[in-house]
C-alpha atoms as a PDB file:
ATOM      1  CA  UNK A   1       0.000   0.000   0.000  1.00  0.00           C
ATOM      2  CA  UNK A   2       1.349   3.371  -1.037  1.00  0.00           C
ATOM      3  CA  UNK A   3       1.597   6.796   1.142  1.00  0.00           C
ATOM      4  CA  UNK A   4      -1.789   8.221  -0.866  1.00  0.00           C
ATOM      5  CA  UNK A   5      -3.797   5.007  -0.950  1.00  0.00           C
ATOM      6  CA  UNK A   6      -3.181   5.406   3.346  1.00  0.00           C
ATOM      7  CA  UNK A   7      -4.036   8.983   3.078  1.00  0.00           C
ATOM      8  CA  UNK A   8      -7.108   8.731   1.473  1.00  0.00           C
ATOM      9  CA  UNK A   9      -8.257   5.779   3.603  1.00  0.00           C
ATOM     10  CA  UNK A  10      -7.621   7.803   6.844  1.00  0.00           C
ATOM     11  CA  UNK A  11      -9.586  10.218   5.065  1.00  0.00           C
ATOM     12  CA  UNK A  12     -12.317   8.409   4.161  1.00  0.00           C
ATOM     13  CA  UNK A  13     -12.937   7.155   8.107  1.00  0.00           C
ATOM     14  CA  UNK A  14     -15.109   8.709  10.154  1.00  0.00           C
ATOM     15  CA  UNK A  15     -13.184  10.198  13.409  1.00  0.00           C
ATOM     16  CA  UNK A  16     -12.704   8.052  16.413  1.00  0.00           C
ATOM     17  CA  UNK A  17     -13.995  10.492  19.145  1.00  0.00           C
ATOM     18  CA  UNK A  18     -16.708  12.838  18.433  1.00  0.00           C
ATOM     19  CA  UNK A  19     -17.884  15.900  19.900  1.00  0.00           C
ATOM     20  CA  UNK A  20     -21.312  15.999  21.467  1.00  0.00           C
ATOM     21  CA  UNK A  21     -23.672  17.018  18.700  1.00  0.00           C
ATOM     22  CA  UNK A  22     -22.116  14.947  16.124  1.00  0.00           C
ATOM     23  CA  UNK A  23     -22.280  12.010  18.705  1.00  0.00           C
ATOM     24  CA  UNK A  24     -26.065  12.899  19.024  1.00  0.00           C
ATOM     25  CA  UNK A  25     -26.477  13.132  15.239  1.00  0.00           C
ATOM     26  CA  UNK A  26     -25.129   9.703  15.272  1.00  0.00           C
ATOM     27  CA  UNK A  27     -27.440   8.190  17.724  1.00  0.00           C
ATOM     28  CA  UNK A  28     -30.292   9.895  16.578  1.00  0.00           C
ATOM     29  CA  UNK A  29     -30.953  12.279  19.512  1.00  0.00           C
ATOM     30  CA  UNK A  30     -29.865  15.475  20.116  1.00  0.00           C
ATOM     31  CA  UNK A  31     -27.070  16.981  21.635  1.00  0.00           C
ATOM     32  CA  UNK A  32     -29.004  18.224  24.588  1.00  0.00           C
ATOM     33  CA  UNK A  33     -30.400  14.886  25.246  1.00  0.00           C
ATOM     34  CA  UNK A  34     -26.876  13.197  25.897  1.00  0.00           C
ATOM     35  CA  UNK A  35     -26.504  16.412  28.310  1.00  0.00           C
ATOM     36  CA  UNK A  36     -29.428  15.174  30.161  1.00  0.00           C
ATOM     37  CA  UNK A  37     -28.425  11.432  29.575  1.00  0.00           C
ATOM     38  CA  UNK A  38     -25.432  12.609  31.505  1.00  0.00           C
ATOM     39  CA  UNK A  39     -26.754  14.325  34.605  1.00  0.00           C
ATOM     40  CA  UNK A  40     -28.920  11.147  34.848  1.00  0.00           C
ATOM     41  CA  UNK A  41     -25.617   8.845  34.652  1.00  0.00           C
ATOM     42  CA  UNK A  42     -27.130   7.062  30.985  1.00  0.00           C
ATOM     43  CA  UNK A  43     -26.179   7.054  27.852  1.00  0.00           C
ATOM     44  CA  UNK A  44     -22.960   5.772  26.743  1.00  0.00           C
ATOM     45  CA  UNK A  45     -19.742   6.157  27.791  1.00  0.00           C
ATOM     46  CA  UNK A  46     -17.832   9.354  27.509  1.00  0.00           C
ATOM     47  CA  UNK A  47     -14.680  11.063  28.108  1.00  0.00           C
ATOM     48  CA  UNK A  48     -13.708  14.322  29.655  1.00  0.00           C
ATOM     49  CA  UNK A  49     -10.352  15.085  28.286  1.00  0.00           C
ATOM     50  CA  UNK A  50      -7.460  16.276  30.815  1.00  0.00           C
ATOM     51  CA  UNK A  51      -7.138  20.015  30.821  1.00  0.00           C
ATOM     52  CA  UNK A  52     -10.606  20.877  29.763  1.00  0.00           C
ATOM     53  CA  UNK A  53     -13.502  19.362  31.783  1.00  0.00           C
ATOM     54  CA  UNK A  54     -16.118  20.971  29.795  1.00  0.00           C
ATOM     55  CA  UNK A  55     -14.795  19.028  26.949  1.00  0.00           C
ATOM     56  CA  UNK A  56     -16.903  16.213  26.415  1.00  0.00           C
ATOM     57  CA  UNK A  57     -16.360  13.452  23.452  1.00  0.00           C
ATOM     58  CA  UNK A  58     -17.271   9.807  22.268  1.00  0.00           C
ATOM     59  CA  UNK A  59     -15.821   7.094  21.277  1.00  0.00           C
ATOM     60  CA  UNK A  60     -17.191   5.821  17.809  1.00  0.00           C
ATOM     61  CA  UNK A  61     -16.468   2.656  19.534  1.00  0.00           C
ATOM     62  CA  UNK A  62     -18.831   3.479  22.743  1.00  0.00           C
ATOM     63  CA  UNK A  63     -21.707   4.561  20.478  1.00  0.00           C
ATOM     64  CA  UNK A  64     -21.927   1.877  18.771  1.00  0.00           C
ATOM     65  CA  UNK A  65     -21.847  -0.632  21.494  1.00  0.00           C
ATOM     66  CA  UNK A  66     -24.404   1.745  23.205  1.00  0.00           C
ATOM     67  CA  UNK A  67     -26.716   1.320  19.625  1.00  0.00           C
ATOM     68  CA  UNK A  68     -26.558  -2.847  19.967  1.00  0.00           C
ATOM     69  CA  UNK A  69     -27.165  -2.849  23.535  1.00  0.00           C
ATOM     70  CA  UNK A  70     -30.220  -0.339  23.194  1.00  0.00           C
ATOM     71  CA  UNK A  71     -32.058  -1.058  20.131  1.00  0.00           C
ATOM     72  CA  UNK A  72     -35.290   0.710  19.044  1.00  0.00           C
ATOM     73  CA  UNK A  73     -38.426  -0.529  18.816  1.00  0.00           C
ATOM     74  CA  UNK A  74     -40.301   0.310  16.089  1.00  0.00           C
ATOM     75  CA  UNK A  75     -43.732   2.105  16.560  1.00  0.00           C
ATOM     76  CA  UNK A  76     -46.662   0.930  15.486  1.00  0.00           C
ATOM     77  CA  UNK A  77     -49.024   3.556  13.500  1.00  0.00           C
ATOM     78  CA  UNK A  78     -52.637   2.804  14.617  1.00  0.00           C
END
């Protein structure tokens, strides 16, 4: 594999940790509700990075474990 063929699969990857709202986006909820999923201690895992504790991100990883060990029901239109 050549030095561009790597480039432009790192490019083509999504990135590992996300920031809230793209996390949200990528569950499906918003970014407010993982605030909230927070303060109730649910949700998936998260990290607060060292040196800034209002930093929140996820791990692509964490979100999609969180997705197979939550899935959605469907709703039935009546």
């Amino acid at each position: 594999m050549d030095a561009i063929q790597k480039i432009d699969e790192s490019m083509q990857r999504p990135p590992r940790l996300l920031g809230e709202n793209e996390a949200g986006k990528y569950l499906g909820v918003s970014g407010r509700t993982l605030r909230d999923w927070r303060d109730k201690g649910i949700g998936p895992e998260y990290l607060k990075l060292e040196g800034n504790e209002k930093l929140t991100r996820y791990d692509i990883r964490e979100l999609d474990k969180y997705i197979d060990e939550h899935p959605r029901r469907k709703e039935r239109r009546q």
